[in-house]
N, C-alpha and C. Protein backbone atom coordinates (compact mmCIF):
# COMPACT_ATOMS: atom_id res chain seq x y z
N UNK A 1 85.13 89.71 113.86
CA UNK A 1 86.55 89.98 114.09
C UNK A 1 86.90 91.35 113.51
N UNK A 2 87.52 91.97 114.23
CA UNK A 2 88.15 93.73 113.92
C UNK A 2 88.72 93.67 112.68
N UNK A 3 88.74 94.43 111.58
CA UNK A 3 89.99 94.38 110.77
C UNK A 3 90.44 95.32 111.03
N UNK A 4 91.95 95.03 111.05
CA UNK A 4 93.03 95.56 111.69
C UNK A 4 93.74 96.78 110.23
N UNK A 5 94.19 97.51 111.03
CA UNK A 5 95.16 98.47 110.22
C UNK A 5 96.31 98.18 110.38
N UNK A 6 97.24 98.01 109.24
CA UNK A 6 98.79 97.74 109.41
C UNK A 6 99.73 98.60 108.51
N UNK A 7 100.43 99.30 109.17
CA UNK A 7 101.35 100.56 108.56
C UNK A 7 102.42 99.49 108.17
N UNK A 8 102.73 99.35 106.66
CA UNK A 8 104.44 98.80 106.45
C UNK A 8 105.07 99.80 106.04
N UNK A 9 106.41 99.89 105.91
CA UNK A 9 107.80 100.83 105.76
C UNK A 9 107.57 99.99 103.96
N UNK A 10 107.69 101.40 103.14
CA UNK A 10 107.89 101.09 101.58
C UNK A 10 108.87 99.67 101.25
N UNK A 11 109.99 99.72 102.25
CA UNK A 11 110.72 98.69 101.57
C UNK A 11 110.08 97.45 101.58
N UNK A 12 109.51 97.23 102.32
CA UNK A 12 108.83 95.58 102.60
C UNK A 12 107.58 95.09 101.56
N UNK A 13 107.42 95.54 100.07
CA UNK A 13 106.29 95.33 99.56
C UNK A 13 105.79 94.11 99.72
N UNK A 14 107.14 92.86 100.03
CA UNK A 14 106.17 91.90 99.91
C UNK A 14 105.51 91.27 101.24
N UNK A 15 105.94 91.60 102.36
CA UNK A 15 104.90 91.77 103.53
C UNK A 15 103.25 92.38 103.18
N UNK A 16 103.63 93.49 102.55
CA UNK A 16 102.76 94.30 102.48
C UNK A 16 101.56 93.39 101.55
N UNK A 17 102.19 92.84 100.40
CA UNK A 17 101.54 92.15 99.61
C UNK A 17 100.53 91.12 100.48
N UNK A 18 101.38 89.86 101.25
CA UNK A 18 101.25 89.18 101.77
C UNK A 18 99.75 89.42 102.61
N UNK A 19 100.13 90.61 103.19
CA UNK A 19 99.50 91.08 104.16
C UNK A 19 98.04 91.88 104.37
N UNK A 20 97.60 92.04 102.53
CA UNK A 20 96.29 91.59 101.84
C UNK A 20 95.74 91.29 101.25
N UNK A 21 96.42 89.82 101.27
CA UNK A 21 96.17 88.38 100.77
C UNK A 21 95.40 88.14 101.73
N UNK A 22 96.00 88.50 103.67
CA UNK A 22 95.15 87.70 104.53
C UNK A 22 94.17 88.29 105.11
N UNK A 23 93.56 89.29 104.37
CA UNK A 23 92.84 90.80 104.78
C UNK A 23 92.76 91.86 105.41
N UNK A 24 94.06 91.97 105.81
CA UNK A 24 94.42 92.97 106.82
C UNK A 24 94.30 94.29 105.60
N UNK A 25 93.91 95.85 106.27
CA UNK A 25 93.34 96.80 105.81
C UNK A 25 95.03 97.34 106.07
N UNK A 26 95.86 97.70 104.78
CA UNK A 26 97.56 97.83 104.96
C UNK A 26 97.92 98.99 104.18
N UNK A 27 98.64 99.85 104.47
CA UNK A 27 99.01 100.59 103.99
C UNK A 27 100.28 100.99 104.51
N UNK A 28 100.89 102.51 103.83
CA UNK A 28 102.18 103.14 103.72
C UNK A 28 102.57 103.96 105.54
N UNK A 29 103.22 103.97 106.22
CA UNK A 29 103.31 103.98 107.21
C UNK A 29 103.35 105.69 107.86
N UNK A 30 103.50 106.66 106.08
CA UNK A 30 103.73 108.23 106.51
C UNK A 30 102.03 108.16 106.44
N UNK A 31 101.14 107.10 105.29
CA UNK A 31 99.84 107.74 105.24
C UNK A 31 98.81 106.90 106.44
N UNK A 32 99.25 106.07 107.38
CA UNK A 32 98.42 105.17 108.43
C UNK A 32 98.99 105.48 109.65
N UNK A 33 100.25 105.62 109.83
CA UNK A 33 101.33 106.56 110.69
C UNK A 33 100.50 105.97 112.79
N UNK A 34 100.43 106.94 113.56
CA UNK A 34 99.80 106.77 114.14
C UNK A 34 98.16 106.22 114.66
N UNK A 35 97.82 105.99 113.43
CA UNK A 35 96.45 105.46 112.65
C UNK A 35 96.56 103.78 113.17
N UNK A 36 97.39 103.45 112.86
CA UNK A 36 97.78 101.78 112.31
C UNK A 36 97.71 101.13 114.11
N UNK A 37 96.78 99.77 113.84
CA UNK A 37 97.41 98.83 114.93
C UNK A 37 98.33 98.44 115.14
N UNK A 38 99.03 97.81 113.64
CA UNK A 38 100.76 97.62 113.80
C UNK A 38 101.48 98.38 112.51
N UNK A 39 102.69 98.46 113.19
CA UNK A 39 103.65 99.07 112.11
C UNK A 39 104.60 97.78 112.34
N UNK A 40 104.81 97.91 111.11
CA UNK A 40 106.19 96.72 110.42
C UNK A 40 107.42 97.92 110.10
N UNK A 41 108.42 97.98 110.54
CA UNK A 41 109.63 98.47 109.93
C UNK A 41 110.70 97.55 110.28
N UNK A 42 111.70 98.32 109.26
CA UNK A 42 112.77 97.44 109.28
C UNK A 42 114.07 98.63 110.35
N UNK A 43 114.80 97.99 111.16
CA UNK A 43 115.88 98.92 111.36
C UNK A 43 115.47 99.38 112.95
N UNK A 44 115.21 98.67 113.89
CA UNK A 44 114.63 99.12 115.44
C UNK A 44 115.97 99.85 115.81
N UNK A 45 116.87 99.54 115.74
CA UNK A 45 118.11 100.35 116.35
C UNK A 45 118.58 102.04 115.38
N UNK A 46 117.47 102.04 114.41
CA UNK A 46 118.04 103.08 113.77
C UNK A 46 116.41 104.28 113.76
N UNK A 47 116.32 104.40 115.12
CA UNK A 47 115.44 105.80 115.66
C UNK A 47 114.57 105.07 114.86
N UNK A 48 113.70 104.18 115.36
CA UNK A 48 112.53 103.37 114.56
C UNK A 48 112.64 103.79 113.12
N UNK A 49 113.72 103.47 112.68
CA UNK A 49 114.05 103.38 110.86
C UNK A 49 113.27 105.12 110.69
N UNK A 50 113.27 105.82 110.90
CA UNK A 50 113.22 107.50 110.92
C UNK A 50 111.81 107.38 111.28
N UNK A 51 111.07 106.83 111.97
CA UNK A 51 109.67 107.18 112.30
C UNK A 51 109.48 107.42 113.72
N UNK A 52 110.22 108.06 114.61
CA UNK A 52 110.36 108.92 115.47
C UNK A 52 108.89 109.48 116.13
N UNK A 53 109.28 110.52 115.11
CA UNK A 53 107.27 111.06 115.22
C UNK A 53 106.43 110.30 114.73
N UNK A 54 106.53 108.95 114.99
CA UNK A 54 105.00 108.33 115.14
C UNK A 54 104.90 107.84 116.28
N UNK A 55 103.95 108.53 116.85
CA UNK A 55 103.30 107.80 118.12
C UNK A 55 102.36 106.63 117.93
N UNK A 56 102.23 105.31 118.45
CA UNK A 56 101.58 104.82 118.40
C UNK A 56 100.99 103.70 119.14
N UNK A 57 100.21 103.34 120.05
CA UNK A 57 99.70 102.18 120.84
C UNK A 57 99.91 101.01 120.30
N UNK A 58 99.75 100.81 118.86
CA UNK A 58 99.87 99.87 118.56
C UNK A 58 101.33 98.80 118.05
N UNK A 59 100.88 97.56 117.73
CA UNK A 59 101.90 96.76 117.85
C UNK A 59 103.32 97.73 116.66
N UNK A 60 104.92 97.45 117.22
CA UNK A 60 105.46 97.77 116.12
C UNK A 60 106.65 96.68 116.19
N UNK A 61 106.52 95.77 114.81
CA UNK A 61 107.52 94.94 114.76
C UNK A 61 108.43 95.27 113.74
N UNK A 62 109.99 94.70 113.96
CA UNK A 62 111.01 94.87 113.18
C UNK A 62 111.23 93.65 111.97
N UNK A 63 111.32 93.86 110.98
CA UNK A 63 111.15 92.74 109.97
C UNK A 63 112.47 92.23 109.26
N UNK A 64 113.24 93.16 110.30
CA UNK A 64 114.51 92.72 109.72
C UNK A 64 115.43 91.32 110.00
N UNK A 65 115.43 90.63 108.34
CA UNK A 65 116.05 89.47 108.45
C UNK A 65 114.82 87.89 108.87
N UNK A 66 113.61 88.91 108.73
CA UNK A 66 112.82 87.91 109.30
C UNK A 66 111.73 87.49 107.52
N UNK A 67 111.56 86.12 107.42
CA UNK A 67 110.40 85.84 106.54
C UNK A 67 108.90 86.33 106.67
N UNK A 68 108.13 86.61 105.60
CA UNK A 68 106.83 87.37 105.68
C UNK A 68 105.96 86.83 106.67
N UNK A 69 106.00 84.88 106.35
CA UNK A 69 105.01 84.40 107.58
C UNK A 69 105.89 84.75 109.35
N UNK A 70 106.87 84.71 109.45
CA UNK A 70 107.30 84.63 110.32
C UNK A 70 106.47 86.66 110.77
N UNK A 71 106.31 87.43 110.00
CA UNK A 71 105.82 88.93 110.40
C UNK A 71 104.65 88.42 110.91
N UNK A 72 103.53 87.84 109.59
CA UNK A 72 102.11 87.35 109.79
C UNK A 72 101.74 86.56 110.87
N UNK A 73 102.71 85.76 111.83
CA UNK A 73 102.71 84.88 112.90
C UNK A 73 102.75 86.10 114.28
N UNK A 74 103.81 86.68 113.96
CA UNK A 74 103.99 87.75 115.23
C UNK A 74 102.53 88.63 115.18
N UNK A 75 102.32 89.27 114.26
CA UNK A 75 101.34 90.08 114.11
C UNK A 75 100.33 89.57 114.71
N UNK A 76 99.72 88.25 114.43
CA UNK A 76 98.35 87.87 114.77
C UNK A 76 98.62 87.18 116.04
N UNK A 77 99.51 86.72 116.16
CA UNK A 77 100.06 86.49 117.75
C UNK A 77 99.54 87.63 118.79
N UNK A 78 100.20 88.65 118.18
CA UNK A 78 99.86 90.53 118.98
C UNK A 78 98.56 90.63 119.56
N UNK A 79 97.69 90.59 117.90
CA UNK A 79 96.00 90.63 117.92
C UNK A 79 95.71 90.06 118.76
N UNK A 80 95.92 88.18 118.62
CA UNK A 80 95.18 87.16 119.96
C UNK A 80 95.43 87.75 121.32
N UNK A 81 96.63 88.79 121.83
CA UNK A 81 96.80 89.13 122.85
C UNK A 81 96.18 90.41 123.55
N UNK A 82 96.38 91.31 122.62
CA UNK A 82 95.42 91.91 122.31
C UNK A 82 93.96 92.48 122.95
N UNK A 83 93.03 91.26 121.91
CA UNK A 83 91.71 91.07 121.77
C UNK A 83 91.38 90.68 123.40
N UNK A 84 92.14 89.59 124.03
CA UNK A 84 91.75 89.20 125.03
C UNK A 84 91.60 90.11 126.28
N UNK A 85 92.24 91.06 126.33
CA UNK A 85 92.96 92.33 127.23
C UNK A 85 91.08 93.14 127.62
């Protein structure tokens, strides 16, 4: 199985935490940026929370108002869809 790269937005440490607990390869979203399979930010209506200039193929979910498993569910949801492609 791939391990995945996942860009989070600073505010979310505990996604971030969460998120290699379950081994995902995670980091800061200015230093994985276009790098990352998924980006987590918070704020979709606000010019992707200032990340504009990131281009990226990969998944980008909004975490706002949402619980960590409820991110970790979408995310690997993404992957299973994904992988199959």
């Amino acid at each position: 199985m791939k391990r995945y790269r996942i860009a989070v937005e600073k505010k979310l440490s505990n996604i971030e935490q969460m998120l290699k607990e379950e081994g995902y390869d995670v980091g800061d979203v200015d230093d994985l940026g276009s790098y990352a399979d998924a980006v987590i930010i918070t704020g979709m209506d606000e010019d992707v929370a200032g990340y504009a200039n990131i281009l990226t193929d990969g998944i980008v979910v909004d975490a706002s108002g949402r619980q960590p498993e409820e991110v970790l569910y979408e995310i690997e949801r993404n992957f299973r869809l994904k992988d199959k492609e």
